[in-house]
Protein backbone atom coordinates (compact mmCIF):
# COMPACT_ATOMS: atom_id res chain seq x y z
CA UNK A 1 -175.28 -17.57 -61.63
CA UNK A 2 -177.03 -20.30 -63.29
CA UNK A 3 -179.73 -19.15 -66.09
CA UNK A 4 -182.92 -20.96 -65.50
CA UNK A 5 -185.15 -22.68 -68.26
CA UNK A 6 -187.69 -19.91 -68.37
CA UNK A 7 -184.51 -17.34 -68.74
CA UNK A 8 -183.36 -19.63 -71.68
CA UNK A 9 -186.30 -19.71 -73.51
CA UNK A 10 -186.61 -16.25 -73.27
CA UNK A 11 -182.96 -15.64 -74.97
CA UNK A 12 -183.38 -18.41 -77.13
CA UNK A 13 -186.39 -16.70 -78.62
CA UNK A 14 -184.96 -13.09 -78.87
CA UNK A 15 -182.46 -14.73 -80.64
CA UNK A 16 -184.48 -16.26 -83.23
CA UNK A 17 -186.18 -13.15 -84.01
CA UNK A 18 -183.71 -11.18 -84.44
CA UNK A 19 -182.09 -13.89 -86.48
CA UNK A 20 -185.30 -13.90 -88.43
CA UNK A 21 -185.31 -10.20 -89.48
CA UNK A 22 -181.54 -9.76 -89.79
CA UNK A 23 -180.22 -9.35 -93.29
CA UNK A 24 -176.48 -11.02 -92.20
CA UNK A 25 -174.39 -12.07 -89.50
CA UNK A 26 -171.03 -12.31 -88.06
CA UNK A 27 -169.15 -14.30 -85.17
CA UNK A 28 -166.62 -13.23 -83.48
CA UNK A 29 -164.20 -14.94 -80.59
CA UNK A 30 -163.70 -12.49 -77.87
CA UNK A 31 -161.29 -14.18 -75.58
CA UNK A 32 -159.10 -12.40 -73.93
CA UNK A 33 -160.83 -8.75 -73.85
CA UNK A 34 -161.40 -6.57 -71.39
CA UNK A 35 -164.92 -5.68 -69.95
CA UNK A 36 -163.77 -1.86 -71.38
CA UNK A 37 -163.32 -2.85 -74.88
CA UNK A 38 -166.86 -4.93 -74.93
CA UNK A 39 -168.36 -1.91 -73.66
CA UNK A 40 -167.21 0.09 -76.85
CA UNK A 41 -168.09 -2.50 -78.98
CA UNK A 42 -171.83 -2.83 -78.01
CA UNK A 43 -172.24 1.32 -78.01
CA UNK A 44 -170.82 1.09 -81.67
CA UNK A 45 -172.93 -1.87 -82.58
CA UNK A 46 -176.41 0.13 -80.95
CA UNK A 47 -174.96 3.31 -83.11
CA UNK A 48 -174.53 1.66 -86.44
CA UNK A 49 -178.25 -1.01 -86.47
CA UNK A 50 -176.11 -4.04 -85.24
CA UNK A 51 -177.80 -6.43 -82.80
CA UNK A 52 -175.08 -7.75 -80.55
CA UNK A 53 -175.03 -10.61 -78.29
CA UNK A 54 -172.95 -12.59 -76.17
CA UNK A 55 -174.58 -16.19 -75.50
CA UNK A 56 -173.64 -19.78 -74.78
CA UNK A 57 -173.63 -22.02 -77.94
CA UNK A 58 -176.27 -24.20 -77.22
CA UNK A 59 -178.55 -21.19 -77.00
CA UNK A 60 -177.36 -19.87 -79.78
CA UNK A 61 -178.11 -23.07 -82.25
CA UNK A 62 -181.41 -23.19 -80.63
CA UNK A 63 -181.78 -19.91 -81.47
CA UNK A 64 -180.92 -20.14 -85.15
CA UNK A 65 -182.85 -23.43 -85.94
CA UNK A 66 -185.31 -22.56 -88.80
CA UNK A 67 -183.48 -19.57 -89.86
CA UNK A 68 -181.17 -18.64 -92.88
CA UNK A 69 -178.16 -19.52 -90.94
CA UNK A 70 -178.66 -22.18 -89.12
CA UNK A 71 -175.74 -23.47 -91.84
CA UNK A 72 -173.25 -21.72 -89.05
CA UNK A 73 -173.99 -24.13 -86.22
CA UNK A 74 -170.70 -26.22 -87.40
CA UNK A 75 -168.46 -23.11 -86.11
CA UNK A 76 -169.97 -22.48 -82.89
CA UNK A 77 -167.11 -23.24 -80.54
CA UNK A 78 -165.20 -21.45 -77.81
CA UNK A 79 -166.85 -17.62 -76.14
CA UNK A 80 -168.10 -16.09 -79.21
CA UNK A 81 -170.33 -12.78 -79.61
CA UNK A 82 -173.12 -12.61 -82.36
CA UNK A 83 -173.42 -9.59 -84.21
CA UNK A 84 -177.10 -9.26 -86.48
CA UNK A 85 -176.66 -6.60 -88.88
CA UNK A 86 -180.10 -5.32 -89.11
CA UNK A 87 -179.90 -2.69 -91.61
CA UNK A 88 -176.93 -3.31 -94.16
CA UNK A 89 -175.68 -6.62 -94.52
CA UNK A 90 -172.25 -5.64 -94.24
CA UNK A 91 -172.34 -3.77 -90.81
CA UNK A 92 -172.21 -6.63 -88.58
CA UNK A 93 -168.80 -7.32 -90.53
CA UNK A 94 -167.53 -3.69 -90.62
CA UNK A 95 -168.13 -3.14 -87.12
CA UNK A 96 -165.95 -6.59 -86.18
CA UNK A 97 -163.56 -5.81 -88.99
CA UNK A 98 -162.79 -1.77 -87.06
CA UNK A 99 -162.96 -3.60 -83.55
CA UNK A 100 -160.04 -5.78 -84.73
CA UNK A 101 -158.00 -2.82 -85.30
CA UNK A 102 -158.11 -1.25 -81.99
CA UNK A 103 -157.91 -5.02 -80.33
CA UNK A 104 -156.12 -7.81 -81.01
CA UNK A 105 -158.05 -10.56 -79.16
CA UNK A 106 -161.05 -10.13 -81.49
CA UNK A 107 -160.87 -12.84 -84.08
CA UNK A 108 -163.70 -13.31 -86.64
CA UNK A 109 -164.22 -16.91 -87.18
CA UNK A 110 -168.01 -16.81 -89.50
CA UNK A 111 -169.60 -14.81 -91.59
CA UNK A 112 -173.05 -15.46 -93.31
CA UNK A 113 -175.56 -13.59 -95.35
CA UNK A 114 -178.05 -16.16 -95.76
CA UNK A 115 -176.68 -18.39 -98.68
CA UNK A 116 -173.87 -20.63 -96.90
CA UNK A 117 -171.57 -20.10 -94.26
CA UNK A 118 -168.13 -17.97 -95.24
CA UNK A 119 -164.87 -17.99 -93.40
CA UNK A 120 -163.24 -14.99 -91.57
CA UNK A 121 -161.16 -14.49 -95.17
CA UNK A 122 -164.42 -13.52 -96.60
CA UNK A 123 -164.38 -10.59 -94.02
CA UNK A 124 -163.19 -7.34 -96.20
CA UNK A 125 -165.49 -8.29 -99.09
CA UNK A 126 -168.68 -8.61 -96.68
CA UNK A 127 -167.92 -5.56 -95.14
CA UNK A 128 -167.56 -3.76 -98.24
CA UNK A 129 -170.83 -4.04 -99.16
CA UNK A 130 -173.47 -1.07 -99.18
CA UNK A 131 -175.71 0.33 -97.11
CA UNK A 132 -179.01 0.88 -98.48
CA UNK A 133 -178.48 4.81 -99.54
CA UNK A 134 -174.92 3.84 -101.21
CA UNK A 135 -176.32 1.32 -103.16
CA UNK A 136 -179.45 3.37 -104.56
CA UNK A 137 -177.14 6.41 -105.17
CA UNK A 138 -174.87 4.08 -107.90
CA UNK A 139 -177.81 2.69 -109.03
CA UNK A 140 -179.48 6.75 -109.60
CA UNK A 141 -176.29 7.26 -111.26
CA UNK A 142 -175.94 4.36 -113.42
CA UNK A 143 -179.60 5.39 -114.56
CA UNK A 144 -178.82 8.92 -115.03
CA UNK A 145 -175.02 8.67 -116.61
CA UNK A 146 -176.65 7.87 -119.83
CA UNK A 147 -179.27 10.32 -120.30
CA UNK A 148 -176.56 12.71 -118.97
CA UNK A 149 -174.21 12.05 -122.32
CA UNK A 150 -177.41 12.06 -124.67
CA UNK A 151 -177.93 15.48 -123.25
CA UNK A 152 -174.68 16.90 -123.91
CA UNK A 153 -174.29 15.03 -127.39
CA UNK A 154 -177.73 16.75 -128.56
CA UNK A 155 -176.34 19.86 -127.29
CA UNK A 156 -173.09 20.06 -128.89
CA UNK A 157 -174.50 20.33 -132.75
CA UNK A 158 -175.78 23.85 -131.92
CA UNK A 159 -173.04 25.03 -129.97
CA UNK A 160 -170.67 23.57 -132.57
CA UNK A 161 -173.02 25.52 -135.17
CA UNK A 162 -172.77 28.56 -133.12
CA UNK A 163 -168.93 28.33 -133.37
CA UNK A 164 -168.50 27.96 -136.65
CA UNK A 165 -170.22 31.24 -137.22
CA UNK A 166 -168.21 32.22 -134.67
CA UNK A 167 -165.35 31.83 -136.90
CA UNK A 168 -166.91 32.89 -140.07
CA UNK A 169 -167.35 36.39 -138.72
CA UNK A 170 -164.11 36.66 -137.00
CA UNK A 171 -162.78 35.77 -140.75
CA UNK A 172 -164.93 38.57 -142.49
């Protein structure tokens, strides 16, 4: 069934604004998959903040005119699902890069965080990156690692001290 202009406009501007708010995303080529595994692969995305969407091309650069990554319009061929990581910039990526364990028809082909348009080789380093909470836990314990060793280096002159009286009286 044909999508009418009104229905287009509509997607073209959900699009947008999630585009707008999202922090990365990644695009996938799902040929070939069943109805099954797409059904597991939106009820991950919805568990883990991703913003999944499978729509035509010429919706989609419509869609992602006067955003950050509008830059990804060049690879916009073939079926392709959008996933908008809305939380973490690398969940959009880790979500595609465990889907394309379990199936082999899933085939990354962009990735994009904003600054330029990366290729699907850029996929394990994107979706290595932190959430939110694992990136301000190292950066607690990069601030606290130092006071931490200044602590225990104050400390050890009176236990040291205390040893070598320790030793004195064990010697008397």
């Amino acid at each position: 069934m044909a999508l009418g202009l009104v229905a287009k406009k509509a997607i073209v501007k959900e699009v947008n604004d999630v585009a707008s708010e999202a922090l990365s995303v990644a695009v996938a080529e799902y040929r070939g998959m069943e109805v099954a595994e797409l059904t597991v692969l939106r009820r991950q995305a919805r568990e883990q903040g991703v913003y999944l969407k499978v729509i035509r091309n010429t919706l989609a650069k419509r869609a992602l005119e006067g955003t950050k990554f509008e830059d990804i319009e060049s690879v916009l061929k073939g079926p392709l699902v959008y996933g908008f990581s809305i939380d973490a910039p690398g969940s959009a990526a880790r979500l595609f890069k465990d889907a394309q364990k379990s199936s082999k028809h899933l085939k990354v082909t962009a990735l994009s965080i904003g600054n330029g348009l990366m290729g699907p080789e850029k996929l394990d380093a994107v979706a290595s990156l932190p959430t939110r909470d694992e990136a301000l836990a190292k950066l607690l314990a990069t601030f606290k690692a130092p006071v931490t060793k200044f602590v225990r280096t104050i400390n050890e002159v009176p236990t040291k001290f205390v040893r070598v009286l320790g030793a004195i009286k064990d010697a008397k």
